[in-house]
Structure formats: structure tokens, C-alpha cells
Protein backbone atom coordinates (compact mmCIF):
# COMPACT_ATOMS: atom_id res chain seq x y z
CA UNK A 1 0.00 0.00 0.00
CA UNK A 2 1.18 3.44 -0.61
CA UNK A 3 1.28 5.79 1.52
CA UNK A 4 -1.65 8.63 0.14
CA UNK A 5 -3.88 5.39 0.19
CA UNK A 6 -7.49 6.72 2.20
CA UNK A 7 -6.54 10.17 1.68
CA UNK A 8 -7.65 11.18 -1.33
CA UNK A 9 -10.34 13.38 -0.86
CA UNK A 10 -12.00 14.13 -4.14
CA UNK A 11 -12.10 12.18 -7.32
CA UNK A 12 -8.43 13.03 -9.45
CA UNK A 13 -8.84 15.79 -12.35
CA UNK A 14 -7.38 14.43 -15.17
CA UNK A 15 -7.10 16.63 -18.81
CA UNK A 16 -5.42 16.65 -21.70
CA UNK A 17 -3.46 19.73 -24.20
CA UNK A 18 -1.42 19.38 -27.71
CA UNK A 19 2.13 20.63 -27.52
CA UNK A 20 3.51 21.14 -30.66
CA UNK A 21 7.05 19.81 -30.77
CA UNK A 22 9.87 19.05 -32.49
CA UNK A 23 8.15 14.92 -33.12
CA UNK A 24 5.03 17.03 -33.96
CA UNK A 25 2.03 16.99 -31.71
CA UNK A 26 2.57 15.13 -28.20
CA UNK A 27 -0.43 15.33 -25.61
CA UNK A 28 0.55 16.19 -21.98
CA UNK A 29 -1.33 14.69 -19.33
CA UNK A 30 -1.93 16.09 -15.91
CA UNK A 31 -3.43 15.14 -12.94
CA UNK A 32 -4.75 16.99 -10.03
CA UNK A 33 -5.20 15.09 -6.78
CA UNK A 34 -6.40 16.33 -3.38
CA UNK A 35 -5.23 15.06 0.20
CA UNK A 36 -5.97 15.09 3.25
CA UNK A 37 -3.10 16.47 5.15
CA UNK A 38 -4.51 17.40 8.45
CA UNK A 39 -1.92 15.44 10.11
CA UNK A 40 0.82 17.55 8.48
CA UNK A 41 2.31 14.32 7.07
CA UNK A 42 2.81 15.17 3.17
CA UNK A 43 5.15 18.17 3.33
CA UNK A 44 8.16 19.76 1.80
CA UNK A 45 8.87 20.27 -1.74
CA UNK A 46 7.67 17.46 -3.73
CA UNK A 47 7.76 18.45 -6.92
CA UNK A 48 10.14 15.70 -9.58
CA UNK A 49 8.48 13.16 -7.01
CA UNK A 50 7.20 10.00 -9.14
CA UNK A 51 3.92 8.71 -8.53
CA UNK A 52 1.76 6.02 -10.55
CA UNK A 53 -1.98 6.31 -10.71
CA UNK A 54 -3.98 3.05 -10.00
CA UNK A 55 -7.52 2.15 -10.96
CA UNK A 56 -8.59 -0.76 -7.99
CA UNK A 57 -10.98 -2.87 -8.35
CA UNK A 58 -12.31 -4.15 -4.77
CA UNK A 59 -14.35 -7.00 -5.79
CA UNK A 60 -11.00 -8.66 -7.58
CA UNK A 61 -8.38 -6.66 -5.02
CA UNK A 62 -6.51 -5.74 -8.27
CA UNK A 63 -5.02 -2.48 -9.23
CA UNK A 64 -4.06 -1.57 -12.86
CA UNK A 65 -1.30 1.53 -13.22
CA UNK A 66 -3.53 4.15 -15.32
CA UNK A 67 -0.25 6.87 -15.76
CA UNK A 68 2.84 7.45 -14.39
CA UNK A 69 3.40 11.28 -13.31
CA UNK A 70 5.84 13.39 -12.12
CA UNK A 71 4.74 16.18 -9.22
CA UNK A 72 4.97 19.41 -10.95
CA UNK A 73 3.26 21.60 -8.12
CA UNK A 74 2.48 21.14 -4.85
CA UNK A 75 -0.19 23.56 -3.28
CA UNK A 76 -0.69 23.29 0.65
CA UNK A 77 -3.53 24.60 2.81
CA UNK A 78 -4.08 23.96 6.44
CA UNK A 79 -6.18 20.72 6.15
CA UNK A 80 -4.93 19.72 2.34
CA UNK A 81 -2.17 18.95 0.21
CA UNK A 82 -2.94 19.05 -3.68
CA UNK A 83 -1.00 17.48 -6.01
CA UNK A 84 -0.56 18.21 -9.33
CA UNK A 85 1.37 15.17 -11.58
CA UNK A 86 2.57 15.35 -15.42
CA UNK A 87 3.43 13.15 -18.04
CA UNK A 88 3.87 12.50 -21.56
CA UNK A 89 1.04 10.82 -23.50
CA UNK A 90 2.87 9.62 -26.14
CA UNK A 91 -0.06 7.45 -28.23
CA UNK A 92 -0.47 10.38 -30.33
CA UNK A 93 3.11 9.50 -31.79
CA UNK A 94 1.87 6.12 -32.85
């Protein structure tokens, strides 16, 4: 188990923009996740942290990785930490 698991408070914000690069177009990916942090235990800069998003299913007690992100911002109130993760969606090259 990781260690965010039971905190997420609201269901992740995922969306989708075209860069236009050198390859040609390339989608980023971000993700926006809320904690709860009322414990103070997610602090400190966190951003070039890893993380891998999981879809679980209860009934079979499997998780499937969804994305792999990177923590590009990390955006603390008194009772929350939010996350935001990026990474490169790179179907669109296929």
C-alpha cells in the first residue's frame, strides 16, 4: 500500500493539451489530486516526485497503473495537500 492510500479526498482531475514539438504533436497529461493532510504528514517540496496512478478494483483486489506522473506543483492549505502530476502521453506518436 502506498502511503496517500485513504486520503484522497475528491475524485483526481485528469485533462489533456497538444504541444507542438519538435516529433510534432505530443499530448501532456496532468493530474490533479487532493489530500488530506490534516496530520501535516505530506510536506516539503515534492515536486520531480514520481507517482503512478492506480484504478482498484475491490471485488477482484486488483489495481491496474492508469499513468505514471511526475509532481509538478504542490499547493498546501491547512487541512490539504494538492497534487498536481505530469506526463507525456505519447499514443499520439503512434
Amino acid at each position: 500500500m502506498a502511503f496517500y492510500d485513504g486520503r484522497i479526498l475528491r475524485d483526481p482531475q485528469v485533462s489533456r493539451r497538444l504541444v507542438n514539438t519538435r516529433y510534432g504533436p505530443v499530448e501532456l497529461q496532468t493530474v490533479t489530486i487532493e489530500l488530506d493532510n490534516t496530520d501535516d504528514g505530506i510536506s516539503g517540496d515534492l515536486r520531480g516526485v514520481p507517482f503512478d496512478a492506480d484504478l482498484y478494483d475491490e471485488v477482484t483486489g486488483t489495481a491496474v497503473v492508469q499513468g505514471s506522473f511526475v509532481v509538478s506543483e504542490v499547493i498546501y492549505s491547512r487541512v490539504t495537500a494538492t497534487l498536481v502530476g505530469i506526463n507525456m502521453d505519447l499514443s499520439a506518436l503512434e
